[in-house]
Protein backbone atom coordinates (compact mmCIF):
# COMPACT_ATOMS: atom_id res chain seq x y z
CA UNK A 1 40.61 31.64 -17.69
CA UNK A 2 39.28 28.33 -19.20
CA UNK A 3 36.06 27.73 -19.73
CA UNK A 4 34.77 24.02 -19.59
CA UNK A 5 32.18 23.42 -22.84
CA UNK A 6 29.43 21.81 -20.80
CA UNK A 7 28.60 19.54 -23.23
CA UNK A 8 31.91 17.77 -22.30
CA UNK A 9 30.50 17.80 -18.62
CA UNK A 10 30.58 14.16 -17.20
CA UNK A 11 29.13 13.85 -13.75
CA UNK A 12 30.87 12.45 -10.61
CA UNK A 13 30.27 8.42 -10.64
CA UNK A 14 28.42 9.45 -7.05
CA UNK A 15 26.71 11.92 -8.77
CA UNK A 16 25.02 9.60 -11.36
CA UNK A 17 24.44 6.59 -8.54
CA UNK A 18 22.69 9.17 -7.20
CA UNK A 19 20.46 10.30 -9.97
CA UNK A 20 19.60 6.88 -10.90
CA UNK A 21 18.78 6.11 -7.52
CA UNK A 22 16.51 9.27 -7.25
CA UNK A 23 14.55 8.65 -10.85
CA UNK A 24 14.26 4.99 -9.59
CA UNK A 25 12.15 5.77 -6.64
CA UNK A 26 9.64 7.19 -9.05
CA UNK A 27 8.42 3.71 -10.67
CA UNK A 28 7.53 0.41 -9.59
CA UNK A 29 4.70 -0.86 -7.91
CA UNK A 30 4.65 1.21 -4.80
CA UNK A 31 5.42 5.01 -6.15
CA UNK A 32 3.12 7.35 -5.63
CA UNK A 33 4.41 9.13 -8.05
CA UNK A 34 4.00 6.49 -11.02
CA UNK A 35 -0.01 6.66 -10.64
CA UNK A 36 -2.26 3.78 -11.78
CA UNK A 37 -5.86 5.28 -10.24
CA UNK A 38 -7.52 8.97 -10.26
CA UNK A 39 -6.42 9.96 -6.17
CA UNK A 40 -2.94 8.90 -6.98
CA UNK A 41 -2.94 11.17 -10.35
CA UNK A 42 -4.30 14.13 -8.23
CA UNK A 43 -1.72 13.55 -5.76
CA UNK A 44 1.16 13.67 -8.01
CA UNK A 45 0.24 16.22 -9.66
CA UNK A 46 -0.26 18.51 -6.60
CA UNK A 47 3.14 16.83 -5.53
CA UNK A 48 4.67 18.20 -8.55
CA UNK A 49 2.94 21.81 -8.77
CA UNK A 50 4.32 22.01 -4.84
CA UNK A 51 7.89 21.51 -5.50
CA UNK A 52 7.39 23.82 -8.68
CA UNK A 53 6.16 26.58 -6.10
CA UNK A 54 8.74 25.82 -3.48
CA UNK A 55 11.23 26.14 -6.10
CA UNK A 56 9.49 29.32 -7.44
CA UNK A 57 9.90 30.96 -3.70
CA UNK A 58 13.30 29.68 -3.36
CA UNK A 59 15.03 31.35 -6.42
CA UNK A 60 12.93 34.63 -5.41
CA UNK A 61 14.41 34.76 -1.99
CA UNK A 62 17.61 33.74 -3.00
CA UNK A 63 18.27 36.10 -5.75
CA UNK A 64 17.15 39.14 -2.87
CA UNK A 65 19.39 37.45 -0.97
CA UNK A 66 22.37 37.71 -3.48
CA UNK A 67 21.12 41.19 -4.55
CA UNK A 68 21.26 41.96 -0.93
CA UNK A 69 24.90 40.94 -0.28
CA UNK A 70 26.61 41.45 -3.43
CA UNK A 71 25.18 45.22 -4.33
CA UNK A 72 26.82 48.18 -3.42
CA UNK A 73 25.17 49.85 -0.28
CA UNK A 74 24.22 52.80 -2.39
CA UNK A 75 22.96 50.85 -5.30
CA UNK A 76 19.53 50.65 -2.84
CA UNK A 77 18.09 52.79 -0.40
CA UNK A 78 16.37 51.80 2.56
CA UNK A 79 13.04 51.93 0.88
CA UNK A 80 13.97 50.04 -1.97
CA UNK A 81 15.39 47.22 0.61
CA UNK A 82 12.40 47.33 2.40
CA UNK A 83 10.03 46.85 -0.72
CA UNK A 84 12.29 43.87 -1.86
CA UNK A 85 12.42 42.24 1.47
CA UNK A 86 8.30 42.57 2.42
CA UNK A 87 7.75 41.86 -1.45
CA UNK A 88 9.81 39.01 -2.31
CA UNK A 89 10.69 37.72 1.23
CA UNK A 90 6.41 37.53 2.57
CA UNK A 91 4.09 39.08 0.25
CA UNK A 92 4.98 36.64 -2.67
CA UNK A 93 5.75 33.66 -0.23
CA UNK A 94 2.35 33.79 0.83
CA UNK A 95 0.70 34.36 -2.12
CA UNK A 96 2.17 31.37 -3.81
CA UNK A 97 1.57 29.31 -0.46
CA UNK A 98 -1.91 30.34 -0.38
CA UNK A 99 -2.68 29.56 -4.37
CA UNK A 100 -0.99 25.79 -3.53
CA UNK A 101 -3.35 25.77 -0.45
CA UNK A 102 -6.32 26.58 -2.09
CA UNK A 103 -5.43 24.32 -5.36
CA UNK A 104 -5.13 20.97 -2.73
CA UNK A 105 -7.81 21.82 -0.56
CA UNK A 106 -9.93 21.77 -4.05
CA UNK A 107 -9.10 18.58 -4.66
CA UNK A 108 -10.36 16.82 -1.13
CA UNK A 109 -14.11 16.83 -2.16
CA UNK A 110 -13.44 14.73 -5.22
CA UNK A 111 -11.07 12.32 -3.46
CA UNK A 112 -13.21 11.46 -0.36
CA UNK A 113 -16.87 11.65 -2.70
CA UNK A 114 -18.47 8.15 -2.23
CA UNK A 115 -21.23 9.37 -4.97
CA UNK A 116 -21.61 6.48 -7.90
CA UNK A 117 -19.42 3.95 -5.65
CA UNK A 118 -19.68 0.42 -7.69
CA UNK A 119 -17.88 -2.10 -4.98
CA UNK A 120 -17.55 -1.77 -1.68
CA UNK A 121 -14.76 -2.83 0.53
CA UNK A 122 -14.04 -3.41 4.22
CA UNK A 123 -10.79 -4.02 5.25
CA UNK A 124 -9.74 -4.43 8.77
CA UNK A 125 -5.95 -4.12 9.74
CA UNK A 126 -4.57 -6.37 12.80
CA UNK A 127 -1.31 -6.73 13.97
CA UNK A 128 0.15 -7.70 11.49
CA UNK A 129 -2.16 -8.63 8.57
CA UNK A 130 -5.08 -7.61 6.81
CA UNK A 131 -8.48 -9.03 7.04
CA UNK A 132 -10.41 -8.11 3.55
CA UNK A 133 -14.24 -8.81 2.99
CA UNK A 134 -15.99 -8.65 -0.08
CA UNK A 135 -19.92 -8.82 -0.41
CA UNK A 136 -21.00 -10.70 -3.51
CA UNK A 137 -24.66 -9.41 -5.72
CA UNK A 138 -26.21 -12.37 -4.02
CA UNK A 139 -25.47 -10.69 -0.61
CA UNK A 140 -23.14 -13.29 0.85
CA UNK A 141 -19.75 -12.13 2.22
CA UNK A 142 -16.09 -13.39 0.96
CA UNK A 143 -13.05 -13.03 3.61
CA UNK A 144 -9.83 -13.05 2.20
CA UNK A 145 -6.26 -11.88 3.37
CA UNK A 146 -3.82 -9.51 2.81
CA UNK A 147 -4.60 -10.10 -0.77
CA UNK A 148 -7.24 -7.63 -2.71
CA UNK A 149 -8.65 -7.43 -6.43
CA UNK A 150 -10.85 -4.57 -8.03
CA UNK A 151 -12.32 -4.04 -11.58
CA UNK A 152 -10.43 -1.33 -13.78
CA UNK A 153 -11.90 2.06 -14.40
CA UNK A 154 -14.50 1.82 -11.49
CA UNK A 155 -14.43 3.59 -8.14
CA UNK A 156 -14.16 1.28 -5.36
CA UNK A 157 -15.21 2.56 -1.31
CA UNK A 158 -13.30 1.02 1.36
CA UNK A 159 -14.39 1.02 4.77
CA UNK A 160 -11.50 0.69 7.00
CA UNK A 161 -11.14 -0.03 10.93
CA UNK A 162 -8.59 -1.94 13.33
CA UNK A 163 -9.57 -3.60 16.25
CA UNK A 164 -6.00 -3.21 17.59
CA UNK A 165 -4.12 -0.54 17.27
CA UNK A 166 -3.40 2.71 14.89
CA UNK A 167 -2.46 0.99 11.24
CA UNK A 168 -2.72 3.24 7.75
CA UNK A 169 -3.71 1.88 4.63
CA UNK A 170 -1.85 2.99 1.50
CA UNK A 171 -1.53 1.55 -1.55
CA UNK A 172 0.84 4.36 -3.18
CA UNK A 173 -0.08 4.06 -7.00
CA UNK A 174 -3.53 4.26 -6.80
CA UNK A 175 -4.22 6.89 -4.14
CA UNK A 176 -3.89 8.46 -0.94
CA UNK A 177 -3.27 6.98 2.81
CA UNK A 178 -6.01 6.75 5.42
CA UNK A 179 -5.67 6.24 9.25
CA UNK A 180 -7.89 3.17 10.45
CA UNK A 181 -8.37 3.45 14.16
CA UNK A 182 -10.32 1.57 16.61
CA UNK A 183 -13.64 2.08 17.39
CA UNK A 184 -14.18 4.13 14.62
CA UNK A 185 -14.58 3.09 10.12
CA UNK A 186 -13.33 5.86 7.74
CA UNK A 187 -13.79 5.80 4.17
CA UNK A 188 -11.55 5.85 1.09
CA UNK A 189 -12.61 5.70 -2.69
CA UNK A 190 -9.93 4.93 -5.08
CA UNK A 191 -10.26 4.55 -8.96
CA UNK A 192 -7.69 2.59 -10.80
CA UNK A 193 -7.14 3.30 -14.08
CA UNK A 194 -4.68 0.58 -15.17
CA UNK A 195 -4.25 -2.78 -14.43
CA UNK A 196 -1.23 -4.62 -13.57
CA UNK A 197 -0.44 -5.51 -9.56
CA UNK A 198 0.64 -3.06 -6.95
CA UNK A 199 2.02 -2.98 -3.67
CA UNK A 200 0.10 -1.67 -0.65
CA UNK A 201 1.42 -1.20 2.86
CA UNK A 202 0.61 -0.34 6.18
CA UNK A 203 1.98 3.36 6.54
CA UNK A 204 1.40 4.25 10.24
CA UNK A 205 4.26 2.18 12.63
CA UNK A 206 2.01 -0.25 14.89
CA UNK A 207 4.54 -2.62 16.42
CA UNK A 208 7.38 -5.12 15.93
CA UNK A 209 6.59 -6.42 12.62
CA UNK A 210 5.01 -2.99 11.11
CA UNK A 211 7.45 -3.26 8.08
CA UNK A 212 6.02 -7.09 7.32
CA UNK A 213 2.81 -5.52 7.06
CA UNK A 214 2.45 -5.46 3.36
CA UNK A 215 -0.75 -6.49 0.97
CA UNK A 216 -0.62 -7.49 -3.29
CA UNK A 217 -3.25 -5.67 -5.02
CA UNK A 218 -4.12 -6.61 -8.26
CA UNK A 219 -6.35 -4.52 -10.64
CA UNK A 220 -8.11 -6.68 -13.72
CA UNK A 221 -11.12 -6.30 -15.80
CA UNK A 222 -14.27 -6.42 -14.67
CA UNK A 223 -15.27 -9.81 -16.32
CA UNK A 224 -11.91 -11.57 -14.86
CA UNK A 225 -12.82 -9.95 -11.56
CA UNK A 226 -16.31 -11.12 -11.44
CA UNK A 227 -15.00 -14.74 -12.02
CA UNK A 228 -12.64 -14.46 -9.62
CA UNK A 229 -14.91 -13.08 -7.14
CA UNK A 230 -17.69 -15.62 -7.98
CA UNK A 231 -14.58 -18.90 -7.38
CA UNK A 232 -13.14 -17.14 -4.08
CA UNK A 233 -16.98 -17.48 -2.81
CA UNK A 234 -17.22 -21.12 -3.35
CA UNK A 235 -16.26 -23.70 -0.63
CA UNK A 236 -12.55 -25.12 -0.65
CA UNK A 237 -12.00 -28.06 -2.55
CA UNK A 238 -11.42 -31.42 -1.20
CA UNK A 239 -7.85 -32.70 -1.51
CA UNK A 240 -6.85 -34.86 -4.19
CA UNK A 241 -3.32 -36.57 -3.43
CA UNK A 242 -2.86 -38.77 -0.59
CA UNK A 243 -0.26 -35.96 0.97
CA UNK A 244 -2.88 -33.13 0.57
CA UNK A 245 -5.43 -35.64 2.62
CA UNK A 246 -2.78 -36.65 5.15
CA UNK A 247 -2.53 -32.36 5.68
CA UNK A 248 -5.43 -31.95 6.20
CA UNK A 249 -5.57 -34.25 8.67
CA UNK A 250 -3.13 -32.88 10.09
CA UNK A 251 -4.78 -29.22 10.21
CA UNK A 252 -7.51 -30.23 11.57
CA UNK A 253 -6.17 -32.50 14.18
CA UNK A 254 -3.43 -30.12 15.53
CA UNK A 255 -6.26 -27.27 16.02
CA UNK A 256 -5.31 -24.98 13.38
CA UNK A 257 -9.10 -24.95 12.97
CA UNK A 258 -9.41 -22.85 16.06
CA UNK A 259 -7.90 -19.99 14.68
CA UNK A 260 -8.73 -20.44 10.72
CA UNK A 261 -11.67 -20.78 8.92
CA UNK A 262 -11.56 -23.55 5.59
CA UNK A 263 -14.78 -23.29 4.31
CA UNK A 264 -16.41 -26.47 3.45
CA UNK A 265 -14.80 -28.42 6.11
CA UNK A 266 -14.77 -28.71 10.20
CA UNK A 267 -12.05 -25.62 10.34
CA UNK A 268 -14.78 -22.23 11.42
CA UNK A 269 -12.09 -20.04 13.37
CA UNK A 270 -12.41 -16.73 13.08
CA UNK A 271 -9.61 -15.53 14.99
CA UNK A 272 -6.60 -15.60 12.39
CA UNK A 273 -6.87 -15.36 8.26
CA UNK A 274 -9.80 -17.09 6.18
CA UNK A 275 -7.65 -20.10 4.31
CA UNK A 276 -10.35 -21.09 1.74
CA UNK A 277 -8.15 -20.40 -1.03
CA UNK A 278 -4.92 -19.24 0.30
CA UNK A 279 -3.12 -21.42 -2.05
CA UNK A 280 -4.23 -18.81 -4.77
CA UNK A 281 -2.71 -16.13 -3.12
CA UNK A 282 0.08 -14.43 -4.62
CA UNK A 283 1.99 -13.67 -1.45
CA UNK A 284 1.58 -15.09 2.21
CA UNK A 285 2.01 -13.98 5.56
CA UNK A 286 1.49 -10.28 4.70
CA UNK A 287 3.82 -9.90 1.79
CA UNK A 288 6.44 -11.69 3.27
CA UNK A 289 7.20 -14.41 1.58
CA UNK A 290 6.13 -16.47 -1.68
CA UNK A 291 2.92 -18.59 -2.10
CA UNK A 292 4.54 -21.87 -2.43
CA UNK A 293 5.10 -25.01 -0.33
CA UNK A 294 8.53 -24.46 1.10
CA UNK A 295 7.29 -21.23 1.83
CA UNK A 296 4.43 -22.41 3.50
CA UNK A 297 6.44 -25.12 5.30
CA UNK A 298 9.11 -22.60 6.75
CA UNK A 299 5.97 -20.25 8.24
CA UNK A 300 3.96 -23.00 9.74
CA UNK A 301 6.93 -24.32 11.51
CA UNK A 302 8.85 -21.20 12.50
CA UNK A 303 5.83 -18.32 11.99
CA UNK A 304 7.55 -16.09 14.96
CA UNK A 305 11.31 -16.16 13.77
CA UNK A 306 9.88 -15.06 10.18
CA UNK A 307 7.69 -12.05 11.46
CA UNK A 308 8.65 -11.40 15.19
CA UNK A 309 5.65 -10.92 18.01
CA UNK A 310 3.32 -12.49 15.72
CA UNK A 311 0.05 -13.92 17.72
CA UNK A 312 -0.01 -17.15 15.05
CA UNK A 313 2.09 -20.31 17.57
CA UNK A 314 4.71 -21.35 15.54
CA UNK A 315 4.47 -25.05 15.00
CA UNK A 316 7.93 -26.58 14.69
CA UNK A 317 7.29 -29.35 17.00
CA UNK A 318 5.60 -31.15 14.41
CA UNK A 319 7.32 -33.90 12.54
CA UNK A 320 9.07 -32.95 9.16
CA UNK A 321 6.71 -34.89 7.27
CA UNK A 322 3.51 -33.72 9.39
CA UNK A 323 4.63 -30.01 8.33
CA UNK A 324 5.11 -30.73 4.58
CA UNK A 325 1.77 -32.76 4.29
CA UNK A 326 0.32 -29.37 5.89
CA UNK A 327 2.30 -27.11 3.36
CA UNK A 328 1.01 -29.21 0.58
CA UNK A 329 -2.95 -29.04 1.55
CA UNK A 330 -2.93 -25.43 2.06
CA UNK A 331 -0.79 -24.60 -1.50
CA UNK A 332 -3.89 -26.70 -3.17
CA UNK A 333 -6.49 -24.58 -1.79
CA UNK A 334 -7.16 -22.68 -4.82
């Protein structure tokens, strides 16, 4: 016989495509197991003390199993099989099941604790965006969209609710998912512990464009977020080229008014995403595509071939020019 030094061991090219593809999943900006905030931390470590105890109860089992089958019948009487089958195969199954139990049940209390909260959040989600208001120390309230900002190393309450259907709000690295259903507001408290931006989604399938349901979150300082917070409450500003004018015009005059609210001008609707300073956004229409003009161009003028059933009338019948004068007001509002 010839036995294969396992140094020399080379894995199938599958084999490695596969590994890399596994150890990928773990990072990025949406992997709950690459934790940026205190829930997610929790989380992954429970995740990982889990698979260490399922792995635990599978080599116990497995080895009776191959003691079992490979043993001599007389090498074990039926007592001996009996204590090795009610031993390994339930008593220690259960014991390691009810240790994991008890350890993630422990941590619930400190995940869902609302106790020295220092911003508070509600976020509504609607088919198929978010709708995210922020109240400011002077008590006024800032709407914004699928777009949200907190201050590092602080805990942070969300209050979330749909007045549609089932959605679930997850933003992987920084903690765990909760349902938001209608007609009633559950809480989440998340504490991020690094900055850098992050990738939330809606986790719960609520129609045709569920998986263009997505939302940037950014995590900063708490002097940068104060600023920011203090320039998203201020009115838009006016345009200053001759397009941006001529699309707002536009905006006004075609009734995208009705639906969207541009503070600081005649635009008060209420009914689709606050556009004060959407041009400042780092994503639009959910996550779906890019904050820039031709972006902004493409969704005004063909909104339902870009995310499918969405309520927002796409608005191709406009002349080219009309719809690029638009693009261009609404990439300025910063």
């Amino acid at each position: 016989m010839r036995l294969i030094p396992m140094c020399n061991f080379t894995p199938a090219p599958g084999s490695r495509l596969l590994l890399l593809t596994l150890l990928a999943g773990c990072e990025g900006q949406q992997s709950a197991l690459n934790p940026a905030g205190v829930g997610a931390q929790s989380i992954a470590t429970l995740f990982w003390w889990m698979g260490g105890g399922a792995l635990l109860i599978w080599a116990v089992v497995m080895g009776i199993a191959l003691y079992a089958t490979q043993a001599h019948p007389e090498a074990h009487g039926i007592r001996s099989a009996r204590w090795l089958i009610l031993g390994g195969g339930i008593i220690f199954p259960v014991v390691v099941l009810t240790a994991l139990l008890i350890y993630g049940l422990t941590l619930m209390p400190k995940l869902s604790s609302s106790e020295n909260v220092a911003l508070r959040i509600a976020v509504s989600g609607e088919q198929w965006w978010w709708r995210v208001r922020y109240r400011t120390e002077a008590g006024d309230e800032v709407e914004l969209a699928n777009e949200i900002r907190l201050p590092v190393g602080e805990r942070v309450a969300f209050s979330l609710t749909s007045p549609d259907v089932i959605h679930s709000f997850w933003i992987p690295s920084l903690g765990g998912k909760v349902d938001m259903i209608p007609g009633r507001t559950n809480v989440l408290v998340l504490e991020p512990t690094e900055t850098g931006t992050f990738r939330g989604a809606c986790a719960e399938y609520c129609g045709t464009s569920h998986a263009l349901m997505n939302f940037v979150v950014q995590v900063m300082s708490r002097e940068a977020f104060d600023r920011w917070l203090a320039e998203q409450a201020e009115p838009a500003r006016s345009p200053t080229t001759d397009l941006q004018q001529s699309g707002q015009r536009a905006f006004l005059s075609n009734g995208c008014g009705a639906c969207h609210q541009v503070r600081g001008t005649e635009a008060d609707g209420t009914v689709g995403p606050d556009l004060t300073h959407v041009g400042s956004r780092l994503s639009l229409a959910a996550g779906t595509l890019p904050s820039d003009v031709d972006a902004f161009e493409r969704w005004i003028g063909h909104s339902s071939a870009i995310k499918p059933d969405v309520k927002m009338p796409a608005f191709g019948m406009l002349p080219g020019a009309q719809l690029n004068a638009i693009a261009h007001y609404l990439s300025g509002l910063r």
